[in-house]
N, C-alpha and C. Protein backbone atom coordinates (compact mmCIF):
# COMPACT_ATOMS: atom_id res chain seq x y z
N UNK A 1 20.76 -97.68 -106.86
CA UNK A 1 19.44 -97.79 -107.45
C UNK A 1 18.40 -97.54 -106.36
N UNK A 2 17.28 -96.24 -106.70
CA UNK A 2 16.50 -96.55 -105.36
C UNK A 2 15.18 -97.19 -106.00
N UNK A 3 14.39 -97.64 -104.99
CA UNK A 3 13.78 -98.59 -105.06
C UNK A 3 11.98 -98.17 -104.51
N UNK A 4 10.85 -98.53 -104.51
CA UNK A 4 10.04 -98.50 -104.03
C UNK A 4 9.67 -99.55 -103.01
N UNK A 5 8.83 -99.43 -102.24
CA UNK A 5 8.65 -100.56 -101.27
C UNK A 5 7.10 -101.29 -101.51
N UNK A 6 6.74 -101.01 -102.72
CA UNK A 6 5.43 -101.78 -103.05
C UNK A 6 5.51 -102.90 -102.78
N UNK A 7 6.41 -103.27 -102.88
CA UNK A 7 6.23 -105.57 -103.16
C UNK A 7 6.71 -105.78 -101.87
N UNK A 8 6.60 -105.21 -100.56
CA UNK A 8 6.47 -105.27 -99.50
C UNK A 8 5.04 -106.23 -99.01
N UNK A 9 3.90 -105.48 -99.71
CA UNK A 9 2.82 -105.53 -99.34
C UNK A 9 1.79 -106.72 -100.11
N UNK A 10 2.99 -107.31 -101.33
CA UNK A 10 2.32 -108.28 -101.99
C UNK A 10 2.84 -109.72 -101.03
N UNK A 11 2.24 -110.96 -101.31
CA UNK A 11 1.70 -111.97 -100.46
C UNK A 11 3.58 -112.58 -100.26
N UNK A 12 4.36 -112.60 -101.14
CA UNK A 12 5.88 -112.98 -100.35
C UNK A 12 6.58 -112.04 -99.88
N UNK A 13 6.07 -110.76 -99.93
CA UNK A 13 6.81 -109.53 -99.18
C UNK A 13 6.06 -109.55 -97.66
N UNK A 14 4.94 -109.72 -98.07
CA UNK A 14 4.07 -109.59 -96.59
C UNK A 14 4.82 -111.33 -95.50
N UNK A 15 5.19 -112.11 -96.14
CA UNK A 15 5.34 -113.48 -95.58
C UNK A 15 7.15 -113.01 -95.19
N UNK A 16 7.89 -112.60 -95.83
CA UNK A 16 9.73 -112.15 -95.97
C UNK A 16 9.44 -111.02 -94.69
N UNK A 17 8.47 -110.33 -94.56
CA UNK A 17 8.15 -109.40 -93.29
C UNK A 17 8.07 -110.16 -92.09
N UNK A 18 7.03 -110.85 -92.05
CA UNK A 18 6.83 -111.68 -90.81
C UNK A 18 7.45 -112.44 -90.63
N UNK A 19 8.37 -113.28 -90.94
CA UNK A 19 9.31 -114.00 -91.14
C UNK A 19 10.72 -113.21 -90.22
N UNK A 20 10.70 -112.06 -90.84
CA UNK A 20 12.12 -111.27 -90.43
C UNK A 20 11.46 -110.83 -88.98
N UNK A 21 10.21 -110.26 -88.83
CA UNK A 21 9.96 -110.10 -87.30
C UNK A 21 10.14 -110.82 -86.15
N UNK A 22 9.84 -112.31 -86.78
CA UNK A 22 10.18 -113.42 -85.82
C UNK A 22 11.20 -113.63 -85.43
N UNK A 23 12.42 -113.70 -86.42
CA UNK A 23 13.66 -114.02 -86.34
C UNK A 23 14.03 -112.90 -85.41
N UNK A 24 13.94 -111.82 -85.62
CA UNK A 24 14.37 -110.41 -84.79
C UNK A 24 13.30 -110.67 -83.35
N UNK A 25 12.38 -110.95 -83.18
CA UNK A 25 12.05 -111.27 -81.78
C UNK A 25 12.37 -112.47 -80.97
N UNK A 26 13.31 -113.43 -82.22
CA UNK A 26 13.82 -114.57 -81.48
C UNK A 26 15.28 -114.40 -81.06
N UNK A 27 15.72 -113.04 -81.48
CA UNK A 27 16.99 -112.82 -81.57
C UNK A 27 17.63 -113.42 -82.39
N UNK A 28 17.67 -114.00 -83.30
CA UNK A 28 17.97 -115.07 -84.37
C UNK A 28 18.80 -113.78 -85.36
N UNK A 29 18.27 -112.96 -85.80
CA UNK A 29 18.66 -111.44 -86.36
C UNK A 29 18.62 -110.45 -86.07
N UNK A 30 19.49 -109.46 -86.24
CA UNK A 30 19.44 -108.36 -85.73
C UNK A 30 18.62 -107.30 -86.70
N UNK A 31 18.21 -106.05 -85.99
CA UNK A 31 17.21 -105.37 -86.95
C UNK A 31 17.84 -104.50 -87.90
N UNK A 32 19.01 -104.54 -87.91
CA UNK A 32 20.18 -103.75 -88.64
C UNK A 32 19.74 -104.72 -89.77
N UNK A 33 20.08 -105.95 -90.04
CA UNK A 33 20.33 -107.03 -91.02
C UNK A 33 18.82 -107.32 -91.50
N UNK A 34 17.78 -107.53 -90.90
CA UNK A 34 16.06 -107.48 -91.19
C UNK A 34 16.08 -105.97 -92.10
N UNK A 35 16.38 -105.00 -91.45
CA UNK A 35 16.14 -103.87 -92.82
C UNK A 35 16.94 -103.85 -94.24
N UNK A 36 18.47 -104.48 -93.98
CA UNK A 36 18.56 -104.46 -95.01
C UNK A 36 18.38 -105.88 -95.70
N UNK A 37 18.05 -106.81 -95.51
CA UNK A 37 17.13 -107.88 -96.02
C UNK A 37 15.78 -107.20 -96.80
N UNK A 38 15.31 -106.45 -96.34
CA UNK A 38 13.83 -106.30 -96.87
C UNK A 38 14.36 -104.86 -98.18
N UNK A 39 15.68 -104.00 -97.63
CA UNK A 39 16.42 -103.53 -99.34
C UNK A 39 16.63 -104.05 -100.14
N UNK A 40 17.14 -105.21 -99.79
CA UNK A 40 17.76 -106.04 -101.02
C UNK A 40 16.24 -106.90 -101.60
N UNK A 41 15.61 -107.27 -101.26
CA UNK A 41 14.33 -107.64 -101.49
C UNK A 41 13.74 -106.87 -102.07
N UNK A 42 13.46 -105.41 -102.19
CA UNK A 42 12.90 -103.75 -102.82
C UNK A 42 13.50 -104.31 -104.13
N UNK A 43 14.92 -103.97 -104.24
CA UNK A 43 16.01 -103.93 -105.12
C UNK A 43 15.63 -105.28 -106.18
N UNK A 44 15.65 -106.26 -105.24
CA UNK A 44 15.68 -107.75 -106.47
C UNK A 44 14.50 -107.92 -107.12
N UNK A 45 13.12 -107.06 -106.69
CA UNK A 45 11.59 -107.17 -107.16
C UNK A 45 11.97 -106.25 -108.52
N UNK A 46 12.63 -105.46 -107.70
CA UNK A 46 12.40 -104.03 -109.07
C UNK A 46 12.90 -104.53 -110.19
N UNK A 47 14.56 -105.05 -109.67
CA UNK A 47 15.24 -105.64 -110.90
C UNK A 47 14.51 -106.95 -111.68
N UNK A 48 13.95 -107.85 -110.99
CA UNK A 48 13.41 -109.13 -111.40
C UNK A 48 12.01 -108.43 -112.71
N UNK A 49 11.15 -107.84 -112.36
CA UNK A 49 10.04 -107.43 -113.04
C UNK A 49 10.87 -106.62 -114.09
N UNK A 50 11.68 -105.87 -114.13
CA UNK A 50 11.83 -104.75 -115.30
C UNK A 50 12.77 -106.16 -116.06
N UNK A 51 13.60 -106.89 -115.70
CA UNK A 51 14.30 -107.89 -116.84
C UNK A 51 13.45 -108.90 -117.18
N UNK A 52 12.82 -109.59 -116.43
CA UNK A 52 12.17 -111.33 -116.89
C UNK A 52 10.71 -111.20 -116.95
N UNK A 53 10.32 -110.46 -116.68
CA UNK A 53 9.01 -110.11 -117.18
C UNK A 53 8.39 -109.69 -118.24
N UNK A 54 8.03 -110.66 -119.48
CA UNK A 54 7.90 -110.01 -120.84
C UNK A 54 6.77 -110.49 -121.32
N UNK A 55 5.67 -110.73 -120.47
CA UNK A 55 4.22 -110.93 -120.84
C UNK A 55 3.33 -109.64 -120.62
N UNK A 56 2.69 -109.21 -121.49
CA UNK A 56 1.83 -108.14 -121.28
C UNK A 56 -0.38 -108.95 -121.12
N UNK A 57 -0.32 -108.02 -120.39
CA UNK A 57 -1.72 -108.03 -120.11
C UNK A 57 -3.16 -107.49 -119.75
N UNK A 58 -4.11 -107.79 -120.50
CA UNK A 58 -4.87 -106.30 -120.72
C UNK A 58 -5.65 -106.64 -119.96
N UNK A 59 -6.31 -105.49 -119.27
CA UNK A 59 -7.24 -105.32 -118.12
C UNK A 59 -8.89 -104.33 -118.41
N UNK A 60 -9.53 -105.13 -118.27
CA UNK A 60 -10.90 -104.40 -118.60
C UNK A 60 -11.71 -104.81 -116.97
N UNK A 61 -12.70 -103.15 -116.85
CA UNK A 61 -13.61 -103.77 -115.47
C UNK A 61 -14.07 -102.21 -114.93
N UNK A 62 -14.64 -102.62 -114.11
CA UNK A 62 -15.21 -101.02 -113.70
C UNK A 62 -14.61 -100.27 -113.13
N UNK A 63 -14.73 -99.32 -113.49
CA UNK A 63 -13.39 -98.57 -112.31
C UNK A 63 -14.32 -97.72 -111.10
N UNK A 64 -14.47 -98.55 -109.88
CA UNK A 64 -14.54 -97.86 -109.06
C UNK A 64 -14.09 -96.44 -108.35
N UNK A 65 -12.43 -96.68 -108.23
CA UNK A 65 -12.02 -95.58 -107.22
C UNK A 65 -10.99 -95.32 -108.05
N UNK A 66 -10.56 -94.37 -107.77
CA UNK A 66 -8.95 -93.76 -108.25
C UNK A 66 -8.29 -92.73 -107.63
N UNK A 67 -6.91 -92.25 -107.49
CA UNK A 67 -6.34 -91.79 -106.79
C UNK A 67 -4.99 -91.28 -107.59
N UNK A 68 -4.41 -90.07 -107.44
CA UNK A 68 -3.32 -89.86 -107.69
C UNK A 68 -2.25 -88.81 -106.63
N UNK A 69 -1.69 -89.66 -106.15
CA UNK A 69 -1.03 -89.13 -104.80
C UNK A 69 0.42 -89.41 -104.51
N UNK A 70 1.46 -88.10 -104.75
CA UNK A 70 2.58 -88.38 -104.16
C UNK A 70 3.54 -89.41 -105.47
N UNK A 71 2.79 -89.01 -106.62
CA UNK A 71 3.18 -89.76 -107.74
C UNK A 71 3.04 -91.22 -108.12
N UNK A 72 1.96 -91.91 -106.79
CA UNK A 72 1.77 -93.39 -107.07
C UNK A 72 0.30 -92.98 -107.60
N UNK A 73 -0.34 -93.67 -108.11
CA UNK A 73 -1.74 -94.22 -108.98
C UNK A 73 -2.48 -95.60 -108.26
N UNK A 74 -3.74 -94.77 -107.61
CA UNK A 74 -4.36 -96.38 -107.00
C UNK A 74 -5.59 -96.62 -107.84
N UNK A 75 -5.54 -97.52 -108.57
CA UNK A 75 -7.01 -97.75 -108.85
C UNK A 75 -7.29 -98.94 -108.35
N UNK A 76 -9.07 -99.07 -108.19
CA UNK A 76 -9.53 -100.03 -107.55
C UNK A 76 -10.84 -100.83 -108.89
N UNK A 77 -10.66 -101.80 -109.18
CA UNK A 77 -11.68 -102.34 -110.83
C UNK A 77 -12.37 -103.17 -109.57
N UNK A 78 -13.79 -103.11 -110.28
CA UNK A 78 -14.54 -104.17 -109.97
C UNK A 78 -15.01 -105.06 -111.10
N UNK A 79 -15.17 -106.30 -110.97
CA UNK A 79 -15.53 -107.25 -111.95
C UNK A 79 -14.66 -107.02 -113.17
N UNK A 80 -13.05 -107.17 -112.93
CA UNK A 80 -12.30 -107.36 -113.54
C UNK A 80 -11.97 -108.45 -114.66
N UNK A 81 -11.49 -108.01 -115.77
CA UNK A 81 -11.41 -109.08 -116.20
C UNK A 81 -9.34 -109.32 -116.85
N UNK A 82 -9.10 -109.86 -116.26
CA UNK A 82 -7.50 -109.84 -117.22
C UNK A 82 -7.18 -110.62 -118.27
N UNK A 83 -6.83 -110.66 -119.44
CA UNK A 83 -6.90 -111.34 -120.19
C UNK A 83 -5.01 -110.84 -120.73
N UNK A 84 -4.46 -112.15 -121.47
CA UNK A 84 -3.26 -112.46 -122.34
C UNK A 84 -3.50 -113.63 -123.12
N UNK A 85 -2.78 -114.08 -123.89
CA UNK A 85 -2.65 -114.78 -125.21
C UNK A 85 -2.72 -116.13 -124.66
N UNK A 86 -2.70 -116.45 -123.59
CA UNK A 86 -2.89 -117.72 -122.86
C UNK A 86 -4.08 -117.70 -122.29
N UNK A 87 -4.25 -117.07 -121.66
CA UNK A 87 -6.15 -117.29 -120.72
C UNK A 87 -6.82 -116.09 -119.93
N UNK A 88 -7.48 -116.24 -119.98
CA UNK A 88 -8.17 -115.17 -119.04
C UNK A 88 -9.16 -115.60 -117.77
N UNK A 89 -9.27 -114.20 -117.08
CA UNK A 89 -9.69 -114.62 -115.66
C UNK A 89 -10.22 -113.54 -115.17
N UNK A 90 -10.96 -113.76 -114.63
CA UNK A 90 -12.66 -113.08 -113.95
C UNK A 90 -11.98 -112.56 -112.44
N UNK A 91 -11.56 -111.13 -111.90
CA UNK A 91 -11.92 -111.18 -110.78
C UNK A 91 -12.68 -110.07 -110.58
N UNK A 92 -13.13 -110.57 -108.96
CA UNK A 92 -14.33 -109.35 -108.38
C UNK A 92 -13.86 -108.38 -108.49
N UNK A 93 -12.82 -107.85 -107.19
CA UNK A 93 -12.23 -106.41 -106.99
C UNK A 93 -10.81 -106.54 -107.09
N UNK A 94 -10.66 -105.69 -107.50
CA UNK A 94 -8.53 -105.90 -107.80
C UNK A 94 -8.25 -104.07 -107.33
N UNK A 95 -7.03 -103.91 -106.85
CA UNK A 95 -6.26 -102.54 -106.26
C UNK A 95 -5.36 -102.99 -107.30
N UNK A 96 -4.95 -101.92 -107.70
CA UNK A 96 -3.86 -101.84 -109.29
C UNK A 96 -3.30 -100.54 -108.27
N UNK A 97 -1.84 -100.32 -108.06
CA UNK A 97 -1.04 -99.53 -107.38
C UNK A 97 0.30 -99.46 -108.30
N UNK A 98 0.29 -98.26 -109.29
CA UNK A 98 1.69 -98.26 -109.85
C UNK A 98 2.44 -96.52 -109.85
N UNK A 99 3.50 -97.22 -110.02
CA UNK A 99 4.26 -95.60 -109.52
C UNK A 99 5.46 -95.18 -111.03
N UNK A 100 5.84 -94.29 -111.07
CA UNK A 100 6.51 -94.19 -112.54
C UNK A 100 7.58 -94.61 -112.32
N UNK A 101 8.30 -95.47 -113.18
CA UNK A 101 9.21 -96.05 -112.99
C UNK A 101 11.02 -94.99 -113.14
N UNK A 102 10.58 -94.03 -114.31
CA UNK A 102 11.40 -92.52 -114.08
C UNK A 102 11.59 -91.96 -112.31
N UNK A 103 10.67 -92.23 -111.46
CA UNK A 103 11.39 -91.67 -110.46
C UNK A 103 12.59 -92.43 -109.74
N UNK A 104 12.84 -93.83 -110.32
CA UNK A 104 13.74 -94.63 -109.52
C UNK A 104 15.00 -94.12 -109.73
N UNK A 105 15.03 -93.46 -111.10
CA UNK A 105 16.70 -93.40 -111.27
C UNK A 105 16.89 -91.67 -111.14
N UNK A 106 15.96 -90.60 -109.64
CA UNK A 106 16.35 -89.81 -109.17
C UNK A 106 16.82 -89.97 -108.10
């Protein structure tokens, strides 16, 4: 299965990063085992969101910026608003980064 490395960059990929740097500058791990830690991490995001994830949610807000590059999609909303069947929530600026999910299984 290949994988993207987006959820690298979200707040427990960014923390599973620094985490593995330390260990590898404490010698604690080797960088052989830190890379593939952070595959299997690619792998378990992708799999986790496409099975247990079954809330949808709609997004209204300004669309500042946009981008289409290399087959990922960046948009940037200002004064966002997200809303689902449970609650909604006001934010300032949000980066929305999605990539087609058809290229994983080339």
């Amino acid at each position: 299965m290949a994988t993207f490395e987006l959820y690298r960059r979200s707040t427990i990929g960014m923390c599973l990063t620094e985490t593995l740097d330390e260990m590898v500058s404490n010698g604690t791990l080797s960088p052989e085992l830190a890379i593939q830690v952070l595959i299997q991490f690619d792998k378990s995001m992708t799999e986790a969101l496409e099975t247990q994830v079954k809330s949808k949610v709609t997004i209204k807000g300004h669309l500042h910026t946009y981008r289409f590059c290399d087959n990922v999609w960046t948009f940037i909303l200002q004064d966002a608003l997200f809303k689902n069947d449970e609650f909604q929530e006001n934010v300032g600026k949000v980066k929305i980064v999605a990539c087609d999910s058809k290229l994983l299984t080339q």
